[in-house]
C-alpha atoms as a PDB file:
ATOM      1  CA  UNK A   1      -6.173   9.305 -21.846  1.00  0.00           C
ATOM      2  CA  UNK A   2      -3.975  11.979 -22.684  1.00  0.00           C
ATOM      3  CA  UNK A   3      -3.066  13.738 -19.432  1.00  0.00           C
ATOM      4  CA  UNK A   4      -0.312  12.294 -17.033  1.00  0.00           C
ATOM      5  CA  UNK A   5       1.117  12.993 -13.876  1.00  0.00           C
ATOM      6  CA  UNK A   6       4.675  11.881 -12.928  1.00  0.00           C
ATOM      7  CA  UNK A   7       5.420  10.894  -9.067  1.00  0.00           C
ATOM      8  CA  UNK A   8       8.843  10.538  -8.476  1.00  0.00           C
ATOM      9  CA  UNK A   9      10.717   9.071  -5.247  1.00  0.00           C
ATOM     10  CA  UNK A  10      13.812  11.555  -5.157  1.00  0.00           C
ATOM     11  CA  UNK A  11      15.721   8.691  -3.346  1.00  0.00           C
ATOM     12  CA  UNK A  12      16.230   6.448  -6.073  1.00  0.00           C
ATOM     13  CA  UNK A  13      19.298   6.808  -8.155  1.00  0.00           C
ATOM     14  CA  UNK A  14      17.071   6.071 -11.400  1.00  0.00           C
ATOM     15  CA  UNK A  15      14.367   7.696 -11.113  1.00  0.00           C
ATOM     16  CA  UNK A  16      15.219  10.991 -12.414  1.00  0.00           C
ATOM     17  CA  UNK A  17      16.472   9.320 -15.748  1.00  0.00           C
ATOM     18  CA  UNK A  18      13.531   7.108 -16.025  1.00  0.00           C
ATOM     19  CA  UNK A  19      11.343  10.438 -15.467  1.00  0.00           C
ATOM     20  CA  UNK A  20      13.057  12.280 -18.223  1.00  0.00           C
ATOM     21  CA  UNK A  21      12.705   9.163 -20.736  1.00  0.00           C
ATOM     22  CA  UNK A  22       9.153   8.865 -19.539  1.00  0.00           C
ATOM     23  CA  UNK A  23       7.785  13.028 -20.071  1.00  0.00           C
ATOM     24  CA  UNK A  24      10.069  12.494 -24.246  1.00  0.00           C
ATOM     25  CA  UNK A  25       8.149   9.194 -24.977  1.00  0.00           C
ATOM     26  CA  UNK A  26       4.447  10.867 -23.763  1.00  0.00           C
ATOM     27  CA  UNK A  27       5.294  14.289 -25.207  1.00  0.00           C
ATOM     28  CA  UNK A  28       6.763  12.747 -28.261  1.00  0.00           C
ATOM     29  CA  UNK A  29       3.081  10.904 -28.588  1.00  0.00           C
ATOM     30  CA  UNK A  30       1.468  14.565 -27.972  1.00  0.00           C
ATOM     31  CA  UNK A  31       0.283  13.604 -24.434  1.00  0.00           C
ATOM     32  CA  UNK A  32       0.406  16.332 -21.620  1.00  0.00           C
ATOM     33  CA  UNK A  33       3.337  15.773 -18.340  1.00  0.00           C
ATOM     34  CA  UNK A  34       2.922  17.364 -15.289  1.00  0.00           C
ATOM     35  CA  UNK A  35       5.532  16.943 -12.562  1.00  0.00           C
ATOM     36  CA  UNK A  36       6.125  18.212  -9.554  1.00  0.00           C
ATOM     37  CA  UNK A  37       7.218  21.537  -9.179  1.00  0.00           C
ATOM     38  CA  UNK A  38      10.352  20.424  -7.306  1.00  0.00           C
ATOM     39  CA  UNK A  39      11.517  17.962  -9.739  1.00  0.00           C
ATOM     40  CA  UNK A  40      10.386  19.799 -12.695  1.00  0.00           C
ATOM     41  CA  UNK A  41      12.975  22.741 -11.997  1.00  0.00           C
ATOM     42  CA  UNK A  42      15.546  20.232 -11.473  1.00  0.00           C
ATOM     43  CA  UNK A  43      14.820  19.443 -15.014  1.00  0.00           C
ATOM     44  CA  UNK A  44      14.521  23.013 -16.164  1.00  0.00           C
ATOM     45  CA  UNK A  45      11.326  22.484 -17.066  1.00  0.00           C
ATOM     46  CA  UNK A  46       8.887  24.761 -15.146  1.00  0.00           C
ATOM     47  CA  UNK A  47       6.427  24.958 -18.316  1.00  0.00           C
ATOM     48  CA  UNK A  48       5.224  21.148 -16.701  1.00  0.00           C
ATOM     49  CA  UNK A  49       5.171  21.828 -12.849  1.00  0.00           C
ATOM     50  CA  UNK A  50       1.746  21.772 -11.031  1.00  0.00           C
ATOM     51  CA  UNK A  51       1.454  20.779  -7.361  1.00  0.00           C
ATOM     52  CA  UNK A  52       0.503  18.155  -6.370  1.00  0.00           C
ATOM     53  CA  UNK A  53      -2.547  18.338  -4.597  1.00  0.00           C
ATOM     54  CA  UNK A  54      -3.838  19.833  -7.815  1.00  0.00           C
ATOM     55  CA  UNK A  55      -3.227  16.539  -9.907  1.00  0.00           C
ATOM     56  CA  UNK A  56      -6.458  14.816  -9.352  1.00  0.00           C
ATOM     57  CA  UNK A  57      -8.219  17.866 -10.891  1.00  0.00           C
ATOM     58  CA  UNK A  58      -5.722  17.535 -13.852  1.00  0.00           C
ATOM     59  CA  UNK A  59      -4.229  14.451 -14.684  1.00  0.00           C
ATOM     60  CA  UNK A  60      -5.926  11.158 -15.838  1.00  0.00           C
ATOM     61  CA  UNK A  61      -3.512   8.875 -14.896  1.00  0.00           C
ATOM     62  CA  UNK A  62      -0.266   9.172 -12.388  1.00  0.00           C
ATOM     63  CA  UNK A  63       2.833   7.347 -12.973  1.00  0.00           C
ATOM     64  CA  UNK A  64       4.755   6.666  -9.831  1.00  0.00           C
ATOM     65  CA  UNK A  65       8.669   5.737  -9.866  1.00  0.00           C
ATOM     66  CA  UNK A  66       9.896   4.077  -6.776  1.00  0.00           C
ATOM     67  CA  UNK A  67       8.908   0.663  -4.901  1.00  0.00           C
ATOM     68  CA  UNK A  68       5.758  -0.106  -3.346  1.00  0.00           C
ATOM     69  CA  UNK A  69       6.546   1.993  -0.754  1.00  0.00           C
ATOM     70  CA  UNK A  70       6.514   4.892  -3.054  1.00  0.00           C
ATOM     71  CA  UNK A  71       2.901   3.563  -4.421  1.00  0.00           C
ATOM     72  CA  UNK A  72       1.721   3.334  -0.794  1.00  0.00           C
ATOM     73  CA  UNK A  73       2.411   6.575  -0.145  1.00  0.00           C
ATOM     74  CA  UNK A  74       0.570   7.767  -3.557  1.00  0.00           C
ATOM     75  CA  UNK A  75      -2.378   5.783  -2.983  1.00  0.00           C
ATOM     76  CA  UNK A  76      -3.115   7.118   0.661  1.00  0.00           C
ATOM     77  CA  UNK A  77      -2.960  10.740  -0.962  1.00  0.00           C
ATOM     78  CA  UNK A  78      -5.488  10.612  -3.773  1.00  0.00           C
ATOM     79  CA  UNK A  79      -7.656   7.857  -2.408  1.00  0.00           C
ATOM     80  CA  UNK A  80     -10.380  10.289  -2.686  1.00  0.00           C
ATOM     81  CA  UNK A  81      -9.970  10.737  -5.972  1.00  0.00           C
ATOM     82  CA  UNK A  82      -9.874   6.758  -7.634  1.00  0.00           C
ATOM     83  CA  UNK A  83      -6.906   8.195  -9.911  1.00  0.00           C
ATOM     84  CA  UNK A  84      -5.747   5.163 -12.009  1.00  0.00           C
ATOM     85  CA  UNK A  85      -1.712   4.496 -10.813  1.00  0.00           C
ATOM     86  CA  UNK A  86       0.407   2.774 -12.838  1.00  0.00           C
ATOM     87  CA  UNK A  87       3.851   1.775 -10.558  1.00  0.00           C
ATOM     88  CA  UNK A  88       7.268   1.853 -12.535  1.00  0.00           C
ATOM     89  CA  UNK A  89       8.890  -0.840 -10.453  1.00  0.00           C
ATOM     90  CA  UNK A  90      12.456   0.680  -9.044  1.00  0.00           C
ATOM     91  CA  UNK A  91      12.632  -1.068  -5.890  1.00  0.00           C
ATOM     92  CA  UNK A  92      13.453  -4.317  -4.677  1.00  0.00           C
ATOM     93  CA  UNK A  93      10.124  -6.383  -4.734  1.00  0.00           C
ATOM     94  CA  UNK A  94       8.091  -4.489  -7.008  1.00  0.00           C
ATOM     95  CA  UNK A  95       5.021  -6.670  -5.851  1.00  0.00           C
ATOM     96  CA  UNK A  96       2.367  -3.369  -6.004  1.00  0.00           C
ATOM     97  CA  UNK A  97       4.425  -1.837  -9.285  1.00  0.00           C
ATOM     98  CA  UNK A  98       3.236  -3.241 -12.625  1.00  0.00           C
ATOM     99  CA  UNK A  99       5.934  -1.532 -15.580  1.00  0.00           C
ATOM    100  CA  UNK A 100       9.862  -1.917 -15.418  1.00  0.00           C
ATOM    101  CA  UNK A 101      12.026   0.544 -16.631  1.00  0.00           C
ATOM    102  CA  UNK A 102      13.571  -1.233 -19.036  1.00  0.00           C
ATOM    103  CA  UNK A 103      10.360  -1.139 -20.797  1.00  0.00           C
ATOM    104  CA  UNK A 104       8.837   2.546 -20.999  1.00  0.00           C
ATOM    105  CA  UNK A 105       7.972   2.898 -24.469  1.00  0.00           C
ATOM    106  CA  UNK A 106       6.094  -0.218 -24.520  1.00  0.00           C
ATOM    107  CA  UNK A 107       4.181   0.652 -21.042  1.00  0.00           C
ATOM    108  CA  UNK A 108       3.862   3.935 -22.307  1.00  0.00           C
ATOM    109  CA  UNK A 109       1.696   2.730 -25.921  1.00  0.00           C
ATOM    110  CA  UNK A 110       0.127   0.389 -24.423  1.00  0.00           C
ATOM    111  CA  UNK A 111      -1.473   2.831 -22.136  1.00  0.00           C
ATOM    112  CA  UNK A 112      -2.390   5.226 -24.902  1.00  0.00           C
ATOM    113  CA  UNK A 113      -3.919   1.980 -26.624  1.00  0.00           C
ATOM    114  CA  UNK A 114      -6.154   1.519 -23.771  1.00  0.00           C
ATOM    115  CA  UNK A 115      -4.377  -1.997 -23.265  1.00  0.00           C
ATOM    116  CA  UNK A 116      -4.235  -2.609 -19.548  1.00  0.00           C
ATOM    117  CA  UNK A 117      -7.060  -2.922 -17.245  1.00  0.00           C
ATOM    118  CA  UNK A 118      -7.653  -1.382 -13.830  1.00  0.00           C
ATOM    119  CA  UNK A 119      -7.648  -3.415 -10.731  1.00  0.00           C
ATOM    120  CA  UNK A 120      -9.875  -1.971  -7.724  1.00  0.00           C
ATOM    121  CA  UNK A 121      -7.859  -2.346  -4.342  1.00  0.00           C
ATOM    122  CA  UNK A 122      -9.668  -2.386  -1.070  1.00  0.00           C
ATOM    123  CA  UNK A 123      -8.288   0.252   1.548  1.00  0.00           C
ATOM    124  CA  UNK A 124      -8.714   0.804   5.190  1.00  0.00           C
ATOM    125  CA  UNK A 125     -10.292   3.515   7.376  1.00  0.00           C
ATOM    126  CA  UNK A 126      -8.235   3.743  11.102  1.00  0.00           C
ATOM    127  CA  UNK A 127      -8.996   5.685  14.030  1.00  0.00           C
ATOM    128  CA  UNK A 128      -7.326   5.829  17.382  1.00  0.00           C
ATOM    129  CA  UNK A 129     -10.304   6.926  19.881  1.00  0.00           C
ATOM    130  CA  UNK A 130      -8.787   7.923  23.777  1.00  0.00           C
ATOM    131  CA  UNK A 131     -11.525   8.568  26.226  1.00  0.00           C
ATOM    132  CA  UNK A 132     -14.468   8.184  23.750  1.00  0.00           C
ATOM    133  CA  UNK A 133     -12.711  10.811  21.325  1.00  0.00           C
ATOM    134  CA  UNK A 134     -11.655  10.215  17.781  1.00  0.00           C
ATOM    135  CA  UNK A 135      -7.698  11.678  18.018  1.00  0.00           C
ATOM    136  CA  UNK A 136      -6.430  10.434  14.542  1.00  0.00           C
ATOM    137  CA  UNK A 137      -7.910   9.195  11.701  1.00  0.00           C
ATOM    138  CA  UNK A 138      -6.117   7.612   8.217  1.00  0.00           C
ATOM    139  CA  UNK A 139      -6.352   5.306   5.197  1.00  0.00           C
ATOM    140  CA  UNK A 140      -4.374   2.207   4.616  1.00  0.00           C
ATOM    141  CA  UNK A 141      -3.914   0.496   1.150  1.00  0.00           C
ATOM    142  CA  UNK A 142      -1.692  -2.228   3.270  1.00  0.00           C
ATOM    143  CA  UNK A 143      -2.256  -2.359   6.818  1.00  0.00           C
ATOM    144  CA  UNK A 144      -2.606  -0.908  10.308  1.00  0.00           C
ATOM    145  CA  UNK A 145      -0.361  -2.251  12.836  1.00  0.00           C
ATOM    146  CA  UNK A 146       0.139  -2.228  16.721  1.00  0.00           C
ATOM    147  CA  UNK A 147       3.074  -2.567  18.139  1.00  0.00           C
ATOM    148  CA  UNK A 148       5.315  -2.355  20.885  1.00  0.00           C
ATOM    149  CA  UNK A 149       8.708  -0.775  20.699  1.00  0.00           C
ATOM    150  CA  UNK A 150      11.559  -2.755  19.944  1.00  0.00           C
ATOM    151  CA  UNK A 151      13.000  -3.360  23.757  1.00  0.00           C
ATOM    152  CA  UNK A 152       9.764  -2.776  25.659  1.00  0.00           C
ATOM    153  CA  UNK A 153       7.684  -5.974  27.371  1.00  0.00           C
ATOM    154  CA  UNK A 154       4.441  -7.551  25.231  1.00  0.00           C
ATOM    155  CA  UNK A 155       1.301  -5.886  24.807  1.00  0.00           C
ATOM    156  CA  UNK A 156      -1.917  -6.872  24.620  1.00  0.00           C
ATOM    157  CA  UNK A 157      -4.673  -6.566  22.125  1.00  0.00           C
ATOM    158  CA  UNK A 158      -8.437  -6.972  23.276  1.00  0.00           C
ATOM    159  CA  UNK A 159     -10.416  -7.398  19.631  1.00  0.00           C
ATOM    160  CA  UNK A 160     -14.002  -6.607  19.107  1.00  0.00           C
ATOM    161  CA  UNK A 161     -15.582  -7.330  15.921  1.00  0.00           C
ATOM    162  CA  UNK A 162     -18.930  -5.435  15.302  1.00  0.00           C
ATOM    163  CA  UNK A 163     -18.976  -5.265  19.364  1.00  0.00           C
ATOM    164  CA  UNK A 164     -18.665  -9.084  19.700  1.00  0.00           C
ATOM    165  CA  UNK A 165     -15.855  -9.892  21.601  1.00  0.00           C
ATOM    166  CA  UNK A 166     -13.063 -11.844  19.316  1.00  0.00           C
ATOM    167  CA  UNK A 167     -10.508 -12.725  21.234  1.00  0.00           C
ATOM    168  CA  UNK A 168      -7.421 -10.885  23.555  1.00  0.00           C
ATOM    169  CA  UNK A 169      -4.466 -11.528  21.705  1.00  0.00           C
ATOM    170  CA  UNK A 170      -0.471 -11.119  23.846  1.00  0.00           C
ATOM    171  CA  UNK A 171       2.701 -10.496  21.993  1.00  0.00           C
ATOM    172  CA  UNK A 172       4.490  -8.247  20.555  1.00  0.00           C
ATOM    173  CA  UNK A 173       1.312  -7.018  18.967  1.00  0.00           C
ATOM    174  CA  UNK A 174      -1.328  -6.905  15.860  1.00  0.00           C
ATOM    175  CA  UNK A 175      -1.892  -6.514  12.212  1.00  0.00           C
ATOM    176  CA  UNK A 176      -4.846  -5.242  10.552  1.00  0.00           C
ATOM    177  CA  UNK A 177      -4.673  -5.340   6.883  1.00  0.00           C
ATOM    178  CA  UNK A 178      -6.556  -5.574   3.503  1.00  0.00           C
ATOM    179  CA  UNK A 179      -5.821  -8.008   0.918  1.00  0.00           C
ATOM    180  CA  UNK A 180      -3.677  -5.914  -0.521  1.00  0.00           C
ATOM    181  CA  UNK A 181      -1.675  -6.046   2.338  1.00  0.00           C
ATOM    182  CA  UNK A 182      -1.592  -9.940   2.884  1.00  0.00           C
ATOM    183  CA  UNK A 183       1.300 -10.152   1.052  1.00  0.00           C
ATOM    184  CA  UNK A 184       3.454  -7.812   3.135  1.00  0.00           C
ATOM    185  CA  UNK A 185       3.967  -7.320   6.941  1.00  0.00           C
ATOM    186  CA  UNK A 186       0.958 -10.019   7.632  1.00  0.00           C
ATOM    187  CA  UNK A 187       2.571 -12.265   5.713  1.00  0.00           C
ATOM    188  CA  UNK A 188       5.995 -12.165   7.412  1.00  0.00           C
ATOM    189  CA  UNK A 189       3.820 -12.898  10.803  1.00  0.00           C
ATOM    190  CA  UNK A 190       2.563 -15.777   9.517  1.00  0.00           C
ATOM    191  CA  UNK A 191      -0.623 -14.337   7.867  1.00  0.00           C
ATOM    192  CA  UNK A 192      -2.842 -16.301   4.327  1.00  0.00           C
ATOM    193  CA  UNK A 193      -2.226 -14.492   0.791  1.00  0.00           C
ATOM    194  CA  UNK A 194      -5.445 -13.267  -0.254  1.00  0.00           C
ATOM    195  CA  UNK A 195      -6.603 -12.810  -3.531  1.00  0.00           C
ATOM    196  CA  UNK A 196      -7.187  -9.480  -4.318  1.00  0.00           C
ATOM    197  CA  UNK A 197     -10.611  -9.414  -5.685  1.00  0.00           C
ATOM    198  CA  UNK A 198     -11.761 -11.214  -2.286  1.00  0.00           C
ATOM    199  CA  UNK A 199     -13.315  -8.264  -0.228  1.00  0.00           C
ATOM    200  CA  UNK A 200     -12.155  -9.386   3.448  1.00  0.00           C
ATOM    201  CA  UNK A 201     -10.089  -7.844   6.760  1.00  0.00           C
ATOM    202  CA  UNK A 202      -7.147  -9.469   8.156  1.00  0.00           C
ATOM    203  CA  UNK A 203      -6.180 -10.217  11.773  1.00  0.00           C
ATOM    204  CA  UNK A 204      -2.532 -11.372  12.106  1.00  0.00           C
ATOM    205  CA  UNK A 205      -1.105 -11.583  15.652  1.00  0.00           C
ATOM    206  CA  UNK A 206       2.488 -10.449  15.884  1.00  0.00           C
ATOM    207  CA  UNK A 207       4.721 -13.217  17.831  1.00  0.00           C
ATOM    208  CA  UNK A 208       1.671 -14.218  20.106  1.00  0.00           C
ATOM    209  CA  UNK A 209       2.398 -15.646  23.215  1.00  0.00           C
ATOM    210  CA  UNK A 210       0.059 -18.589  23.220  1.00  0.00           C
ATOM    211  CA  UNK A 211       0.327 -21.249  20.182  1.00  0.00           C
ATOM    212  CA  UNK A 212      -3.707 -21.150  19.864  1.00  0.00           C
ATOM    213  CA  UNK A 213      -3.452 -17.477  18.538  1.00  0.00           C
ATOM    214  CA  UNK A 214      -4.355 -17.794  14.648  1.00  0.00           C
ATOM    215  CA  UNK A 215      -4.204 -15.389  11.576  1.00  0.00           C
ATOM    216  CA  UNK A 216      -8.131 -14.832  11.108  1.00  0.00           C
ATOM    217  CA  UNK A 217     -10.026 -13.787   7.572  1.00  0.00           C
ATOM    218  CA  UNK A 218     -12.622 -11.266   8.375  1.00  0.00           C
ATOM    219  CA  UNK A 219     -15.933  -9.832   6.504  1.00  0.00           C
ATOM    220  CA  UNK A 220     -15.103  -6.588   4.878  1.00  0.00           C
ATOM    221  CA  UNK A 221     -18.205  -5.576   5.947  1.00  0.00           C
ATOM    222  CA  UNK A 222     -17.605  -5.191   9.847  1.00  0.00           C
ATOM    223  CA  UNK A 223     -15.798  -3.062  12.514  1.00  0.00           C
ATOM    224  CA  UNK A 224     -12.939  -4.245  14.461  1.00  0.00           C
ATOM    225  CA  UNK A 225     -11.927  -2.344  17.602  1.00  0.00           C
ATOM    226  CA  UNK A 226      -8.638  -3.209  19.404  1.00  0.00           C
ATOM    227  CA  UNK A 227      -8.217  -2.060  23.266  1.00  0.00           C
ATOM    228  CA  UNK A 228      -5.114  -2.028  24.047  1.00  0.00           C
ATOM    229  CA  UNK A 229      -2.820  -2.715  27.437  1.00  0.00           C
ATOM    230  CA  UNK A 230       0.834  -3.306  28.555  1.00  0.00           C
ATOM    231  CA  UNK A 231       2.454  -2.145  31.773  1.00  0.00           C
ATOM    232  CA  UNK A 232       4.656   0.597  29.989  1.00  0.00           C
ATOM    233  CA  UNK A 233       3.594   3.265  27.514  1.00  0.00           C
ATOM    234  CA  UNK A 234       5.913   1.890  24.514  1.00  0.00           C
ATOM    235  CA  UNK A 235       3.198   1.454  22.024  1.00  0.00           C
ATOM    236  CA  UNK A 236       2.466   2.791  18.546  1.00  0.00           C
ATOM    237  CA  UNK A 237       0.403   2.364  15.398  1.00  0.00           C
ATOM    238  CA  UNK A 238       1.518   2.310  12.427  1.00  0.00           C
ATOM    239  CA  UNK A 239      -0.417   2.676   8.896  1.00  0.00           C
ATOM    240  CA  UNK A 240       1.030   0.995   6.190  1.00  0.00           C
ATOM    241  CA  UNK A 241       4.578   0.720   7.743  1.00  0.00           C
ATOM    242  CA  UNK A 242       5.078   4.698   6.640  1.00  0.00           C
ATOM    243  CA  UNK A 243       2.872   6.980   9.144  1.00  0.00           C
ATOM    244  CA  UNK A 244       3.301   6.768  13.097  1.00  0.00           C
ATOM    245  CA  UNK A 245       1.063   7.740  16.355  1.00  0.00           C
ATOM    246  CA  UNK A 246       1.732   7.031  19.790  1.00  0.00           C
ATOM    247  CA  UNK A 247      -0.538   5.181  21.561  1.00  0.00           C
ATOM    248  CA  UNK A 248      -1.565   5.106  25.536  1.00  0.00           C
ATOM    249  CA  UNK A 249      -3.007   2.392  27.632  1.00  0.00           C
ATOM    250  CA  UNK A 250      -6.589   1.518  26.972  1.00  0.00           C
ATOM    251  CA  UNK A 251      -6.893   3.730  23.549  1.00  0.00           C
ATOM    252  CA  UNK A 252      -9.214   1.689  21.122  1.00  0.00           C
ATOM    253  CA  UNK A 253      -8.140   1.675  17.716  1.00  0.00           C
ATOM    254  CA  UNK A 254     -11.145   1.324  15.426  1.00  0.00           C
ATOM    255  CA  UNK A 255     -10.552  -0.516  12.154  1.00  0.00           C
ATOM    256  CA  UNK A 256     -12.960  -0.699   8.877  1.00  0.00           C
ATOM    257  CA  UNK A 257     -13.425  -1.090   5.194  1.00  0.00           C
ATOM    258  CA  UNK A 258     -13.074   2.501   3.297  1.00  0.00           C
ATOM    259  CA  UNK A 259     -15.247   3.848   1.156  1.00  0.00           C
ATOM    260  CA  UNK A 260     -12.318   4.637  -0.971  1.00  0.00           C
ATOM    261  CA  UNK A 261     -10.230   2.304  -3.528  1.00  0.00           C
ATOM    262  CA  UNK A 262      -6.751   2.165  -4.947  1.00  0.00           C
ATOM    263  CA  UNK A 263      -7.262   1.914  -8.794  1.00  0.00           C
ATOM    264  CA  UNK A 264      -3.910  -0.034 -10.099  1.00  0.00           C
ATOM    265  CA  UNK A 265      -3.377  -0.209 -13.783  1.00  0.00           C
ATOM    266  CA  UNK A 266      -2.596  -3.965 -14.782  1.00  0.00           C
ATOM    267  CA  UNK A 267      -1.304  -5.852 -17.604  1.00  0.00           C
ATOM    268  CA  UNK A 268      -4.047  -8.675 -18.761  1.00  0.00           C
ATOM    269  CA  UNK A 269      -1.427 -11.158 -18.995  1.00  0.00           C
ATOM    270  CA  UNK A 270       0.453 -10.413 -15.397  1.00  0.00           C
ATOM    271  CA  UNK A 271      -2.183 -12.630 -13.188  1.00  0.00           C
ATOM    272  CA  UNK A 272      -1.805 -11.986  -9.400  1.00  0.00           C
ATOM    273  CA  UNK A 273      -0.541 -15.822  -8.749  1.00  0.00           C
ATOM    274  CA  UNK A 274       2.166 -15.247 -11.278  1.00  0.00           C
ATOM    275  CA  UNK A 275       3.212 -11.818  -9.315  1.00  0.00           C
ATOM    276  CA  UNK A 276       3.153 -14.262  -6.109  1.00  0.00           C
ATOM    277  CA  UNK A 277       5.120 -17.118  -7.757  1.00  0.00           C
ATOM    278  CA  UNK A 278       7.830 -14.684  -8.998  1.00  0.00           C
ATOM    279  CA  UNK A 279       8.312 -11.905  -6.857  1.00  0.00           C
ATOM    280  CA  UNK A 280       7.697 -13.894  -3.652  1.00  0.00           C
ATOM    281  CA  UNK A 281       8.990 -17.373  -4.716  1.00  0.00           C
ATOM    282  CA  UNK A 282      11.584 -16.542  -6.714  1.00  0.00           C
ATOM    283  CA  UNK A 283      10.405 -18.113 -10.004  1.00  0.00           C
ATOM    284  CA  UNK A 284      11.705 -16.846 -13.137  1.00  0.00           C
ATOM    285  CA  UNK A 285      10.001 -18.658 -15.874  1.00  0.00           C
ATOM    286  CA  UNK A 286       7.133 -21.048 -16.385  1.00  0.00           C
ATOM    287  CA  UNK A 287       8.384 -24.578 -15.953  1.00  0.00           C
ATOM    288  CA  UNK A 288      11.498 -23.320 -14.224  1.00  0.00           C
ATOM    289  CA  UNK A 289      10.807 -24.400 -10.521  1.00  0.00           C
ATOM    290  CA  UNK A 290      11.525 -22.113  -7.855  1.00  0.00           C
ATOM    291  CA  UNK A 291      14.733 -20.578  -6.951  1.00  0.00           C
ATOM    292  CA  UNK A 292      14.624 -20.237  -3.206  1.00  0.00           C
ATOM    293  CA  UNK A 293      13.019 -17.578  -1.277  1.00  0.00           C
ATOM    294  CA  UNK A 294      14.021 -13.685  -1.289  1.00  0.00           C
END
């Protein structure tokens, strides 16, 4: 590989140092940078800007700088394009991001070695369908959510899978995600941790109303369709905690495997359960024990 895109979340007070170290260490090792056009003036260095909407047709591999939010928002815009993404962690959890910052020239020859390996990540296809007519449509790498606002009454959730009827579900409302997404939102609600590699949909219930409403695991392969009802028009969906639309009374939101894929650049020696032990449990070495939840 010797072409690299740089993504960088403007927010974060490191970033633009970590950038800079980032474009010396890959030019230094005669590899190409492009940056945004934004960031690379910032930088004074317009000789590397290229939009971004043309990186997929010019970069092999994108770094991203930020948290897993950042990634999120990366891998929803080039999911059409299976664009290996390596995440420099410079959040708080990290758990999508697989290089630190304290590290770059190691991530950085490793990569040109070819040591790493990509990990293919399961997305989500969403639509929001009013009166038989698809409204919205958008990938998830997480989740798709429905929910109520934050002072409004419950809602309820009617679920279909692969027009079989599932189950109505009351509460404050429901999570769709991807394995991928098990450890976020769904797993706040209550949700399993899935293993990556095991190709399945989630159905989490948010605060359910009735103690026989259960987290379910899913086939990848089918269709879920949520109708959904309240008595007041405070409801919204929500794809991977980052995009919004407004939903009305009775709207069906139609929820399926995508045909595209998040490819994450990995470490061989970073296994997922030791990404779960430390960044969710709190444990720092092998042995150690845990150190109390985050």
């Amino acid at each position: 590989m010797s072409s690299f895109g740089i993504l960088v979340n403007k927010g974060k007070p490191k970033a633009r140092v970590v950038m800079k170290e980032l474009v010396h260490l890959l030019e230094e090792r005669r590899s190409e940078v492009r940056l945004e056009p934004e960031i690379a003036r910032e930088v004074d260095r317009d000789d590397l800007a290229l939009p971004v909407d043309r990186f997929p047709e010019a970069v092999d591999i994108v770094f991203v700088l930020g948290g897993d939010g950042t990634l999120l928002g990366v891998a929803r815009r080039f999911a059409a394009y299976h664009i290996p993404i390596l995440g420099f962690n410079l959040g708080h959890l990290g758990f999508l991001s697989e290089a630190e910052p304290d590290s770059l020239a190691t991530a950085v020859d490793r990569i040109l070695q070819g040591d790493y390996y990509i990990e293919k990540r399961m997305m989500l296809n969403a639509e929001v369908v009013r009166g038989g007519e698809v409204l919205e449509k958008s990938v998830a790498l997480n989740d798709v959510g429905i929910a109520k606002g934050s002072f409004s009454r419950m809602i309820t959730g009617t679920v279909y899978m692969d027009g079989i009827y599932l189950g109505t579900y009351s509460g404050d409302g429901l999570i769709v995600s991807s394995p991928t997404g098990s450890t976020a939102y769904s797993l706040s609600c209550g949700g399993p941790i899935v293993w990556p590699g095991v190709q399945s949909i989630l159905l989490t219930p948010i605060c359910p109303h009735t103690l026989t409403a259960r987290p379910m695991v899913l086939p990848s392969e089918c269709t879920l369709e949520i109708r959904v009802s309240a008595t007041h028009q405070d409801i919204g969906l929500t794809i991977d905690g980052q995009l919004g639309y407004r939903l009305e009374v009775d709207d069906v939101i139609r929820v399926a495997a995508s045909k595209h894929i998040t490819s994450l650049i990995k470490w061989e020696e970073r296994d997922f359960f030791e990404v779960v032990r430390k960044k969710l449990q709190g444990e720092q070495d092998e042995g150690s024990g845990l150190e109390g939840k985050k």
